[in-house]
N, C-alpha and C. Protein backbone atom coordinates (compact mmCIF):
# COMPACT_ATOMS: atom_id res chain seq x y z
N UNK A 1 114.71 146.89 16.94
CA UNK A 1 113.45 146.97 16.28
C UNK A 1 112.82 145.59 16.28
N UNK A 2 111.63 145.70 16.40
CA UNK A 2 110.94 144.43 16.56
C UNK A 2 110.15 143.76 15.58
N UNK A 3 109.17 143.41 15.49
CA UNK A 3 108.53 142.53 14.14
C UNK A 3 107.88 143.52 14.05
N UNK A 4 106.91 144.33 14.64
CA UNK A 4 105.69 145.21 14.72
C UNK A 4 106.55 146.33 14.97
N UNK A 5 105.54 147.81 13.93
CA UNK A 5 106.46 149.11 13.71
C UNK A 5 106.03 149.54 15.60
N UNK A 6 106.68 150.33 15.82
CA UNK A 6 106.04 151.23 16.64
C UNK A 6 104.98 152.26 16.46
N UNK A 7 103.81 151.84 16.84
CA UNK A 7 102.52 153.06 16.92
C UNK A 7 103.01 154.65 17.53
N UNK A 8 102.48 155.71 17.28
CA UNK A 8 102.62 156.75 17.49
C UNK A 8 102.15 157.02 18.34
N UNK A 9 100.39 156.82 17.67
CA UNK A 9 99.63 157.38 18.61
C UNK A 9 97.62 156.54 18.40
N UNK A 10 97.33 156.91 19.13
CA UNK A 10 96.03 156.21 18.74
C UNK A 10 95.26 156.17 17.38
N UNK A 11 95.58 157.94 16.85
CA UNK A 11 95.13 158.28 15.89
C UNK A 11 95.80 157.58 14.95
N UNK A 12 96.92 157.40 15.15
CA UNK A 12 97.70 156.54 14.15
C UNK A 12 97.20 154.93 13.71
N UNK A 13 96.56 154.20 14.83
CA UNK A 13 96.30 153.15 14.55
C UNK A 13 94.96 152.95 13.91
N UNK A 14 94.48 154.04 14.34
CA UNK A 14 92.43 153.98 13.56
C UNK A 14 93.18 154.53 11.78
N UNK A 15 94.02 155.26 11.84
CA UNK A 15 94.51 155.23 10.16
C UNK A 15 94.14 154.48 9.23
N UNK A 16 95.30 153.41 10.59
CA UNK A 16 95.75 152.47 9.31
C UNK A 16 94.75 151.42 9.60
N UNK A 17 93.77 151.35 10.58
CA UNK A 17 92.65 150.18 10.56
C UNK A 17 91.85 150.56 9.20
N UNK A 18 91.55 151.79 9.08
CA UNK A 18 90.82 152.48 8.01
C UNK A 18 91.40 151.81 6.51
N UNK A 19 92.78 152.31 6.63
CA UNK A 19 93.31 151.79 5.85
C UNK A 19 93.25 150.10 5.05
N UNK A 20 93.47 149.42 6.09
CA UNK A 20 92.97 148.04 5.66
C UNK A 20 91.87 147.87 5.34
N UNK A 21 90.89 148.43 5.73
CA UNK A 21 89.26 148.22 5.75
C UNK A 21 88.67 148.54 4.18
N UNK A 22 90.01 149.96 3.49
CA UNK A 22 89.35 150.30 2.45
C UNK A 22 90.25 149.22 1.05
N UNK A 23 91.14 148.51 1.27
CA UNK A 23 91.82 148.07 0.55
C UNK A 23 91.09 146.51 0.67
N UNK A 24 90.10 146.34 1.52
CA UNK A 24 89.48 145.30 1.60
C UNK A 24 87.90 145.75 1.07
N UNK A 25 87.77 144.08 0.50
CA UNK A 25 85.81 144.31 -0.72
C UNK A 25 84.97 144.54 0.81
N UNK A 26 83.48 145.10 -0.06
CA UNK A 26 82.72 145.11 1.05
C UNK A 26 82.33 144.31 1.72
N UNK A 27 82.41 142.79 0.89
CA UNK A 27 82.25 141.46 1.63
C UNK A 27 82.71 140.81 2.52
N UNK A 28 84.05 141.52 2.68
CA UNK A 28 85.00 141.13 3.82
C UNK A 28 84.86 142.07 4.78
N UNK A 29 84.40 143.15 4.48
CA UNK A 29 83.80 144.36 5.47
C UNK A 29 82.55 143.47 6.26
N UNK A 30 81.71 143.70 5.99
CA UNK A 30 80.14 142.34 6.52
C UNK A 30 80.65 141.63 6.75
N UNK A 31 81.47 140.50 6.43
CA UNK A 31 81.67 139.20 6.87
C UNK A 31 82.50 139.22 8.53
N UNK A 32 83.81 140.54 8.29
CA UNK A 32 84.14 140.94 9.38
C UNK A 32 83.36 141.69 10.48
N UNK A 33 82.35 142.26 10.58
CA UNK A 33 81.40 142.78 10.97
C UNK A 33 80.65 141.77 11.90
N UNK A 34 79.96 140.78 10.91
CA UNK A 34 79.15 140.16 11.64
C UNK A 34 79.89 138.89 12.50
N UNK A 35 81.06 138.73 12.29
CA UNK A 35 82.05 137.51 13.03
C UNK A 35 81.82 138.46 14.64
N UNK A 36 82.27 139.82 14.43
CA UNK A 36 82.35 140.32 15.70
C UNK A 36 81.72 140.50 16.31
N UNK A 37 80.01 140.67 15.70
CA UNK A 37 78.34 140.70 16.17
C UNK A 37 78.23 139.77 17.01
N UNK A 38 78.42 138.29 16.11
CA UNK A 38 78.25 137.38 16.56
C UNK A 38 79.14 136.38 17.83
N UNK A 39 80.11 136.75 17.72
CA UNK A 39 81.20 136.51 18.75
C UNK A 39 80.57 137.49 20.10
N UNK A 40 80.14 138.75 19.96
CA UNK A 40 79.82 139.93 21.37
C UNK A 40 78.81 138.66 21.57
N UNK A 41 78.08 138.51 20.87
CA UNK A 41 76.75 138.03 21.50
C UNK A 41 76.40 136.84 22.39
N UNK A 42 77.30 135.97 21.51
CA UNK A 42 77.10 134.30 22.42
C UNK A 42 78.29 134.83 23.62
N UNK A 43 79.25 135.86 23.77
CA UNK A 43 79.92 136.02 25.26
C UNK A 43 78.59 136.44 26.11
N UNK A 44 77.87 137.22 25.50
CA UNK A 44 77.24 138.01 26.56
C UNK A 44 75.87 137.10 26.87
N UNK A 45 75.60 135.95 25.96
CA UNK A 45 74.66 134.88 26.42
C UNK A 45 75.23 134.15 27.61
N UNK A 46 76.30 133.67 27.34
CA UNK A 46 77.18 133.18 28.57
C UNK A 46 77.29 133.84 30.01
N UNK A 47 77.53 135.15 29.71
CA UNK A 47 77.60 135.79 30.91
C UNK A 47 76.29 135.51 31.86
N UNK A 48 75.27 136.34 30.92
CA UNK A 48 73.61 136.75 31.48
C UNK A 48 73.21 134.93 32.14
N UNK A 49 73.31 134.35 31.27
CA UNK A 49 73.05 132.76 30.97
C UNK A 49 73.55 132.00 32.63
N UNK A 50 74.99 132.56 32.84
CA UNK A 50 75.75 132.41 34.06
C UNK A 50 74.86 132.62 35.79
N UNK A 51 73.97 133.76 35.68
CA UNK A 51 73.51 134.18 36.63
C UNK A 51 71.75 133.89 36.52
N UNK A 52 71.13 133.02 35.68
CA UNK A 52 69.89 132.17 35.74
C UNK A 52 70.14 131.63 36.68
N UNK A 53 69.45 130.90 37.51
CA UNK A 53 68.96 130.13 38.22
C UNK A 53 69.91 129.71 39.02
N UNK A 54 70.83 130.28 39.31
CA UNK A 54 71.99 129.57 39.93
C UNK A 54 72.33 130.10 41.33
N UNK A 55 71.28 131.15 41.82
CA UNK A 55 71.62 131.44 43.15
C UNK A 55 70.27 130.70 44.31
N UNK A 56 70.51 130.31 45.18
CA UNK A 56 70.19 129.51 45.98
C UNK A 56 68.66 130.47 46.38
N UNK A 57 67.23 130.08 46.11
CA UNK A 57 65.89 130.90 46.66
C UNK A 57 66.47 131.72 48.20
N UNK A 58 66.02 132.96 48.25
CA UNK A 58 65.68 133.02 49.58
C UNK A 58 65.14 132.52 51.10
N UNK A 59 65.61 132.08 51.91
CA UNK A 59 64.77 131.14 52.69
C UNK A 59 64.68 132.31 54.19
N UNK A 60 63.51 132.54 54.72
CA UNK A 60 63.31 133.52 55.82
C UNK A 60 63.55 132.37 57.13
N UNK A 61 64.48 132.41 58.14
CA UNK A 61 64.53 131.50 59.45
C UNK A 61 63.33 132.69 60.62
N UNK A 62 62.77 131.87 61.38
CA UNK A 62 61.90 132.59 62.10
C UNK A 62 62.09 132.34 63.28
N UNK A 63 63.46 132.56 64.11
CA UNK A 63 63.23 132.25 65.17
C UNK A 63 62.56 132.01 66.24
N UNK A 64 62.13 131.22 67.35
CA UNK A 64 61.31 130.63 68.34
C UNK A 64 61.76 131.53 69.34
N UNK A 65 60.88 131.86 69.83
CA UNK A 65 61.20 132.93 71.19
C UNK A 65 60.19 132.07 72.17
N UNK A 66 61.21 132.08 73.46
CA UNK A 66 60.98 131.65 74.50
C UNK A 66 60.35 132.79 76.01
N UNK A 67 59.51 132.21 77.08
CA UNK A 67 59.96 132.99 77.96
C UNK A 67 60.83 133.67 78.87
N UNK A 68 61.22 134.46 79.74
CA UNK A 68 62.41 134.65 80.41
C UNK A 68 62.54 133.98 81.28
N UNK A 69 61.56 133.34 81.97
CA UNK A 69 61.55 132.47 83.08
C UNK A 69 61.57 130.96 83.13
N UNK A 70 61.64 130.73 81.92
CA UNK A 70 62.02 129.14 81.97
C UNK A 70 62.30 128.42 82.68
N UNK A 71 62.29 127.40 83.37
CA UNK A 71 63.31 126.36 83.98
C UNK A 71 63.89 125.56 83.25
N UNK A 72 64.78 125.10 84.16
CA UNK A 72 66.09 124.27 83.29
C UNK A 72 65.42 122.70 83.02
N UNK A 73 64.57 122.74 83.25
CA UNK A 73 63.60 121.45 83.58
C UNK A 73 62.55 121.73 82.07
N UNK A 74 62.17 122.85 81.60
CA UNK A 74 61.35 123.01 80.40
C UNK A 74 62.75 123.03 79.15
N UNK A 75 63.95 123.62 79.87
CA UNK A 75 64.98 123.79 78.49
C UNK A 75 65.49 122.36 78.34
N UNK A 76 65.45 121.04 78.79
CA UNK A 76 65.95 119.93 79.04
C UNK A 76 65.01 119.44 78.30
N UNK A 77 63.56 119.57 78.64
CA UNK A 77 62.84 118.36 78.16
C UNK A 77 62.23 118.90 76.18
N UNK A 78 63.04 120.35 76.08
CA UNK A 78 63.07 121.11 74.69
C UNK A 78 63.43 120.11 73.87
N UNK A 79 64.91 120.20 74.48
CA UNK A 79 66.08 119.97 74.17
C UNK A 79 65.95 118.30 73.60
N UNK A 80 65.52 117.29 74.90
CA UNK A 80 65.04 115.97 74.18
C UNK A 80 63.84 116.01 72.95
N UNK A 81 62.72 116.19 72.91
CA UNK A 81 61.94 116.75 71.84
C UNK A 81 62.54 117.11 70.50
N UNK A 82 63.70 118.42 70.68
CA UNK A 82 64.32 118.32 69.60
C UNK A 82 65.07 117.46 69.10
N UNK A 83 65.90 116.41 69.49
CA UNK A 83 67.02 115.40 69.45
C UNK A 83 66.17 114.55 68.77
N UNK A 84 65.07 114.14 69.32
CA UNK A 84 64.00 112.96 69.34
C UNK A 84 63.37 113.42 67.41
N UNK A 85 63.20 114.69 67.13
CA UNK A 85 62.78 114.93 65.80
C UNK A 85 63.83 115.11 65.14
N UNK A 86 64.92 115.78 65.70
CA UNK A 86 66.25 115.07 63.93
C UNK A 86 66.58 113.79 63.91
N UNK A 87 66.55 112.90 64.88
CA UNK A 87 66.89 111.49 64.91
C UNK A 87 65.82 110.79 64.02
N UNK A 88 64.44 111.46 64.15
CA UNK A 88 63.57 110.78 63.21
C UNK A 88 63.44 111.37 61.72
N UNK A 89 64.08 112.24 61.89
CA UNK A 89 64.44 112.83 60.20
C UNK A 89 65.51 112.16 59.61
N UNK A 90 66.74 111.97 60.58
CA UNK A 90 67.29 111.46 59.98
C UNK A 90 67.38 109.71 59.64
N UNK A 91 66.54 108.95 60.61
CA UNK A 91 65.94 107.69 59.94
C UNK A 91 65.17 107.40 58.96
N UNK A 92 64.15 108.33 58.66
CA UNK A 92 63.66 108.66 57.37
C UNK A 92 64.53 108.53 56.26
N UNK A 93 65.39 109.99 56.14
CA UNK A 93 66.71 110.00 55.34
C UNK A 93 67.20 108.92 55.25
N UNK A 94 67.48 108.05 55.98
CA UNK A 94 68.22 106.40 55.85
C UNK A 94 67.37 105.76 55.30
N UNK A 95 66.27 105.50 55.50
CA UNK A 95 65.34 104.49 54.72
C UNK A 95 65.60 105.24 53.21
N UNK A 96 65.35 106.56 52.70
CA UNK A 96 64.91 106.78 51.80
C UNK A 96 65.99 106.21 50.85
N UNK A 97 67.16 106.26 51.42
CA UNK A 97 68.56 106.45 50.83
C UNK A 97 68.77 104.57 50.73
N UNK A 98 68.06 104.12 51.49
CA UNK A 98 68.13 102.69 51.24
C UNK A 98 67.45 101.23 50.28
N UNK A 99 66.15 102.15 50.10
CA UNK A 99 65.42 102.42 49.27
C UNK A 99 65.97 102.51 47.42
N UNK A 100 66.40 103.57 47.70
CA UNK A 100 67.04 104.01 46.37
C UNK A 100 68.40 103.10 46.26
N UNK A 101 69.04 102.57 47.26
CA UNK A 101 70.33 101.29 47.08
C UNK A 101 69.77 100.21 46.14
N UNK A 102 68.38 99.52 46.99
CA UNK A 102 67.77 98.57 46.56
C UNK A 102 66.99 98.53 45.23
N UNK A 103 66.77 99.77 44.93
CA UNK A 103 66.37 100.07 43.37
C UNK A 103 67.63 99.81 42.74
N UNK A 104 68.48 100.10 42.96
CA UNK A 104 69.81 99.79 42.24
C UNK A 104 70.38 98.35 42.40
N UNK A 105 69.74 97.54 43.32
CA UNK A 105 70.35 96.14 43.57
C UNK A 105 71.79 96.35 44.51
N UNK A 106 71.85 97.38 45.28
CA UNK A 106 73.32 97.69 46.27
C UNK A 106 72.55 96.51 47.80
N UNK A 107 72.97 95.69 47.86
CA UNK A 107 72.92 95.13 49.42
C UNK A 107 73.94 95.67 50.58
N UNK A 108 73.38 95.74 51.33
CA UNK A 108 73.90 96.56 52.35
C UNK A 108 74.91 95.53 52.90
């Protein structure tokens, strides 16, 4: 036998919850009441609270469609064009980032 009786049955345990509930004032009835109101509530702020703003906007990609006949001579000189504009994005990005060092007093 253990510390705790053995339950029967379900009905058995709403009994004796009853039971305590009536051997307890009504003040401890409300007071217990609203602990549990208030406990559901700030979980379920948390939850809802959890899924604000926290998923990344939608962004639509629009792929570039080309002709079928291309030459390897138009896909080459694409190809530099594109290289030539992330290289200058990403020098941008370096200044900006260097920028913000020197606001901080970081010497390179």
């Amino acid at each position: 036998m253990g510390f705790f009786p053995p339950m029967h049955s379900p009905r058995t345990a709403l009994r004796d919850l009853r039971a305590v509930f009536r051997r307890r004032g009504r003040e401890q009835a409300i007071a217990a009441g609203l602990s549990i109101v208030f406990t559901v509530v700030i979980i379920v702020v948390f939850f809802l609270d959890a899924k604000v703003n926290t998923a990344p906007p939608v962004t639509v990609i629009y792929p570039e469609s080309w002709s079928a006949n291309r030459t390897d001579a138009e896909i080459k000189a694409d190809q530099v064009t594109d290289q030539q504009a992330r290289e200058e994005r990403a020098r941008a990005r370096q200044e900006q980032f260097k920028e913000i060092a020197n606001s901080f007093g970081i010497e390179e």
